[in-house]
N, C-alpha and C. Protein backbone atom coordinates (compact mmCIF):
# COMPACT_ATOMS: atom_id res chain seq x y z
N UNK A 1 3.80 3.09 22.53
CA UNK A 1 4.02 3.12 21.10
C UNK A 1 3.79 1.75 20.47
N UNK A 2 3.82 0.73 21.26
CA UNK A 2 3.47 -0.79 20.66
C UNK A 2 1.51 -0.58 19.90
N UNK A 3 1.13 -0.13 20.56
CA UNK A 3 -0.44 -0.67 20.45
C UNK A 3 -0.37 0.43 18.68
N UNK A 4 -0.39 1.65 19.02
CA UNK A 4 -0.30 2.41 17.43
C UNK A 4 0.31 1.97 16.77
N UNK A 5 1.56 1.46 16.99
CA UNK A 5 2.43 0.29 16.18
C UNK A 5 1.62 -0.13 15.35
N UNK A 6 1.14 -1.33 16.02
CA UNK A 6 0.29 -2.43 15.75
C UNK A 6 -1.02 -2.30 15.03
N UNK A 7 -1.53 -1.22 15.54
CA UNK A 7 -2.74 -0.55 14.66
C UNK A 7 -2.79 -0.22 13.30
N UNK A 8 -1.74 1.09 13.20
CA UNK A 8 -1.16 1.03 12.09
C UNK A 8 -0.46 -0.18 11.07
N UNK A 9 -0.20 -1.23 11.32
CA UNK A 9 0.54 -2.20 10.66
C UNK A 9 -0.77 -2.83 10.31
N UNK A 10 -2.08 -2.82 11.40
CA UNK A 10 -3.15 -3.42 10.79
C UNK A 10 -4.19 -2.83 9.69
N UNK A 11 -3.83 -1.80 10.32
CA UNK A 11 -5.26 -0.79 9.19
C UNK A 11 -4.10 0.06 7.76
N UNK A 12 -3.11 -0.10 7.70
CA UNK A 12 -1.79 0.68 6.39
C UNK A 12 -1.80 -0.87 5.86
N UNK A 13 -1.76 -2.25 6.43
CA UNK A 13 -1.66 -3.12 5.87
C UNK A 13 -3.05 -3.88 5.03
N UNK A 14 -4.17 -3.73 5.79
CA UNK A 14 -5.40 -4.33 5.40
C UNK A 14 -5.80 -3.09 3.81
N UNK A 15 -5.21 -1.97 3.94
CA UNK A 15 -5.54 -0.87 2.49
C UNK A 15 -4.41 -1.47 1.62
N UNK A 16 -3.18 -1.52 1.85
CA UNK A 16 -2.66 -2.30 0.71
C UNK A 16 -2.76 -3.26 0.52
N UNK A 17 -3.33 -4.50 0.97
CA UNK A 17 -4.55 -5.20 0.19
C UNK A 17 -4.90 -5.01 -0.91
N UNK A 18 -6.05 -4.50 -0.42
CA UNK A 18 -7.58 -3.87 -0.67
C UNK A 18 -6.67 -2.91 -2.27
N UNK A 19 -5.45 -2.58 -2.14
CA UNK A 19 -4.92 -1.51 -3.11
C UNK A 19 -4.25 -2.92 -4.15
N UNK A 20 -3.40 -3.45 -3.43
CA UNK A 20 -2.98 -4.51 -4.62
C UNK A 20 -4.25 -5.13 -5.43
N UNK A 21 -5.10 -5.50 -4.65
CA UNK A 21 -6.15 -6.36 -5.59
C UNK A 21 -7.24 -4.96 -6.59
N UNK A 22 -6.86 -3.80 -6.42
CA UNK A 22 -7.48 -2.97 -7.23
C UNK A 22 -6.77 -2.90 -8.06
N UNK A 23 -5.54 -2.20 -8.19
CA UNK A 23 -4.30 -2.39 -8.85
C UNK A 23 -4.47 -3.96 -9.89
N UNK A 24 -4.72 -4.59 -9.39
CA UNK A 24 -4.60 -6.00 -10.27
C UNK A 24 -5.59 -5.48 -11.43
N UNK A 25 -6.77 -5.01 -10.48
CA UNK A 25 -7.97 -5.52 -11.80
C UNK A 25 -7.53 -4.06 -12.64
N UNK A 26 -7.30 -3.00 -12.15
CA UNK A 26 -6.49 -1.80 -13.13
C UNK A 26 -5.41 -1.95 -14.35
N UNK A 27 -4.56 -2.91 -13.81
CA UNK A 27 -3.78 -3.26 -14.67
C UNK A 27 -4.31 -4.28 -15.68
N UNK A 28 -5.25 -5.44 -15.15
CA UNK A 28 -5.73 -5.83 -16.33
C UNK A 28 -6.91 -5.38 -17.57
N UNK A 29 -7.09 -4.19 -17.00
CA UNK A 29 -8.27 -3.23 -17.68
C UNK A 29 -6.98 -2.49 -18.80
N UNK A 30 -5.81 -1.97 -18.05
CA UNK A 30 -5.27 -1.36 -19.47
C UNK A 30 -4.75 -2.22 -19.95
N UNK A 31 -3.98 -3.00 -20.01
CA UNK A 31 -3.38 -4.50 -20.82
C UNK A 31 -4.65 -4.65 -21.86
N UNK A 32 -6.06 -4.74 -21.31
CA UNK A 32 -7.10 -4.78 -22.26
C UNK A 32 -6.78 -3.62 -23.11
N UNK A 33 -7.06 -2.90 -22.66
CA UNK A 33 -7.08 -1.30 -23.75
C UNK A 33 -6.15 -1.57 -24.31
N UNK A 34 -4.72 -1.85 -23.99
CA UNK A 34 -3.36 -2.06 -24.97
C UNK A 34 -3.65 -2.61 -26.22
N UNK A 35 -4.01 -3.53 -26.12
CA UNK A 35 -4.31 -4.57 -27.26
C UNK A 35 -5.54 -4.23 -27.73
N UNK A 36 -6.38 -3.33 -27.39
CA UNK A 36 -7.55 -3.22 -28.12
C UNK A 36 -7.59 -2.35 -28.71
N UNK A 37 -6.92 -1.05 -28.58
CA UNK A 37 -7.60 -0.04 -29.00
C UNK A 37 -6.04 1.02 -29.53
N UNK A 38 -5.79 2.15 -30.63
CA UNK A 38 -4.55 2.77 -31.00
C UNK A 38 -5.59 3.96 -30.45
N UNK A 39 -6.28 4.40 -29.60
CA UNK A 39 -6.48 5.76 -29.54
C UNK A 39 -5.99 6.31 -27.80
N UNK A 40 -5.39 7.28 -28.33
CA UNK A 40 -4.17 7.57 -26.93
C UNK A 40 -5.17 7.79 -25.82
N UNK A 41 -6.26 9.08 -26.24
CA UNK A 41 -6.87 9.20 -24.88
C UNK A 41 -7.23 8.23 -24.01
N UNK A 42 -8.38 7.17 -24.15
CA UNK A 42 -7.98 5.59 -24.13
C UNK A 42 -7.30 5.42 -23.17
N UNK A 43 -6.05 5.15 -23.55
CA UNK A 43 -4.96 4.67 -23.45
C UNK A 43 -4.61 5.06 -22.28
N UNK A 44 -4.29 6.43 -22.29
CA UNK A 44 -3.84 7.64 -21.35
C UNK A 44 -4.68 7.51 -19.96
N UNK A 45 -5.78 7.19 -19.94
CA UNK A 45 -6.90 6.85 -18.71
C UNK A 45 -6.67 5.71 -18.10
N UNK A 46 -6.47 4.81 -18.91
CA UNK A 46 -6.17 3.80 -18.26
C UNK A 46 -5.04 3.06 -17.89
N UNK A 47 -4.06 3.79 -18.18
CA UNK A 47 -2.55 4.19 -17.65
C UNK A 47 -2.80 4.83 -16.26
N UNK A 48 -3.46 5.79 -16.67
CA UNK A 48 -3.82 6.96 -15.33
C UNK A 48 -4.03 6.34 -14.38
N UNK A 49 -5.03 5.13 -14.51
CA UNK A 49 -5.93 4.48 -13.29
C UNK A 49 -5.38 3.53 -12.76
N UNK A 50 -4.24 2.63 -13.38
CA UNK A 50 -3.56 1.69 -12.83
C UNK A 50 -2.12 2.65 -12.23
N UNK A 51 -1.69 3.87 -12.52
CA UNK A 51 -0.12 4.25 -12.26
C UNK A 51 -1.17 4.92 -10.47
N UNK A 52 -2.65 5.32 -10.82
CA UNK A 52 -3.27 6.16 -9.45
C UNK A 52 -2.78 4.62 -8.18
N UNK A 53 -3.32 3.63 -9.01
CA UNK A 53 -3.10 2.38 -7.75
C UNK A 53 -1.80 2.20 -7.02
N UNK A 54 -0.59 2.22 -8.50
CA UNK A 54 0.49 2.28 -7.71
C UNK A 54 1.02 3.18 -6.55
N UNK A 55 0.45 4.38 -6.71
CA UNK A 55 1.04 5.27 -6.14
C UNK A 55 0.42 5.03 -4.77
N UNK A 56 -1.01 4.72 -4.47
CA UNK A 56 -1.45 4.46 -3.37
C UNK A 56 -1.17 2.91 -2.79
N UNK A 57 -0.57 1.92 -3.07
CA UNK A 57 -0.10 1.12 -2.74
C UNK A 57 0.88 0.99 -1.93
N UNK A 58 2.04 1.67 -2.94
CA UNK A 58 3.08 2.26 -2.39
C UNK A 58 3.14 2.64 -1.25
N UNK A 59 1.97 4.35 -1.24
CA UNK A 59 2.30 4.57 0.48
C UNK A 59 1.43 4.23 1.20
N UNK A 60 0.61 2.89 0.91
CA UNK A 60 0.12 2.34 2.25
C UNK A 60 0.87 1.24 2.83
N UNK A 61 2.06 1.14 1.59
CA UNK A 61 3.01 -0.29 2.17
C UNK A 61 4.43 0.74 3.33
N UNK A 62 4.18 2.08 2.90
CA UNK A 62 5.59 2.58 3.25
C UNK A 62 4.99 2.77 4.59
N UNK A 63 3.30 3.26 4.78
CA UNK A 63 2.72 3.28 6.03
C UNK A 63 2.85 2.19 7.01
N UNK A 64 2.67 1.46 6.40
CA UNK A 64 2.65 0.02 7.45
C UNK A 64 4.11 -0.50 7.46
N UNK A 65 5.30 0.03 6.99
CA UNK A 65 6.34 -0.28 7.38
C UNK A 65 6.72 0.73 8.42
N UNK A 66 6.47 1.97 8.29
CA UNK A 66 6.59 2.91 9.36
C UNK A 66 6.06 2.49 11.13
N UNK A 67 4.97 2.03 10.73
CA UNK A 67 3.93 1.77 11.75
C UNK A 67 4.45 0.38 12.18
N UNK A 68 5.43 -0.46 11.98
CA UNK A 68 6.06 -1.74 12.47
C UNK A 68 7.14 -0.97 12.81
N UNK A 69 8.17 -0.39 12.22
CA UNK A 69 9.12 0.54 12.74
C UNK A 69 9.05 0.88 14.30
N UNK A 70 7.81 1.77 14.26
CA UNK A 70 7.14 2.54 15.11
C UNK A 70 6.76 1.23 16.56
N UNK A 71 5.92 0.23 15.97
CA UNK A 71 5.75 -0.85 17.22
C UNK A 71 7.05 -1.19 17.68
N UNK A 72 7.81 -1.61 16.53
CA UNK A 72 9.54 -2.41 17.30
C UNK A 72 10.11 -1.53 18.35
N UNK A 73 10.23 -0.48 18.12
CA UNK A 73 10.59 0.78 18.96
C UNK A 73 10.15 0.59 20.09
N UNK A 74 9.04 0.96 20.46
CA UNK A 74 8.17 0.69 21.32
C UNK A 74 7.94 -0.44 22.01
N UNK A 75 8.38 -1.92 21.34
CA UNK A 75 8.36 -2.92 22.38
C UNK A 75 10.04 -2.85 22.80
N UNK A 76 10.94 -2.87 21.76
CA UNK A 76 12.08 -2.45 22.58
C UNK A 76 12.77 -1.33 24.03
N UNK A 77 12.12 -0.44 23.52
CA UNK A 77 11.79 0.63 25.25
C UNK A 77 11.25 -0.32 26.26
N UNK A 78 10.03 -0.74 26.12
CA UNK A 78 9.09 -1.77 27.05
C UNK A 78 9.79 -3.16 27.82
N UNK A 79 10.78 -3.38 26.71
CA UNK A 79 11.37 -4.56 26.84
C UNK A 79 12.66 -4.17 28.08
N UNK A 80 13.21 -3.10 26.82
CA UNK A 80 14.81 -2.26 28.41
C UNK A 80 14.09 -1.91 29.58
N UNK A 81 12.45 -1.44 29.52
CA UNK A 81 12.17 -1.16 31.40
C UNK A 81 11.82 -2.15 32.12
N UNK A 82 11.31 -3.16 31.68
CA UNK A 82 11.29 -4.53 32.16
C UNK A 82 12.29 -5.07 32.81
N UNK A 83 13.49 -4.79 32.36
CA UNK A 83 14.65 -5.71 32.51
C UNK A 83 15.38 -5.18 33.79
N UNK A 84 14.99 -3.58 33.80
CA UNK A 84 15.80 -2.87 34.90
C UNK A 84 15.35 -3.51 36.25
């Protein structure tokens, strides 16, 4: 369970990245629209496109906390058969 651990913590962690720095430029695209523009649809899209980032951020951070969960586990077992 260490190595999927670890995998997971690398590849759930390298997408939330890749998700925060989308998220960034999302959020500064509607902040633009905020101030630019009173027409909701607009508005509403580009709400849409920065709340889509959060949500995938989110569970690639909850992934890669699972997936460290998941390694600790796994070196702890490894660690108690060692010792016997």
């Amino acid at each position: 369970m260490i190595i999927p651990g670890v995998a997971g913590v690398v590849i759930f962690g390298n997408a939330a990245l890749t998700d925060w720095q989308q998220l960034r430029i999302d959020y500064r695209a509607y902040e633009d629209v905020l101030r630019s523009t009173d027409d909701l649809s607009t508005l509403f899209k580009a709400e849409a496109a920065q709340n889509i980032q959060r949500i995938n951020l989110f569970a690639d951070g909850v992934w890669t906390l699972l997936s460290g969960i998941l390694g600790a586990i796994g070196l702890h077992g490894w660690l108690s058969n060692t010792k016997s």
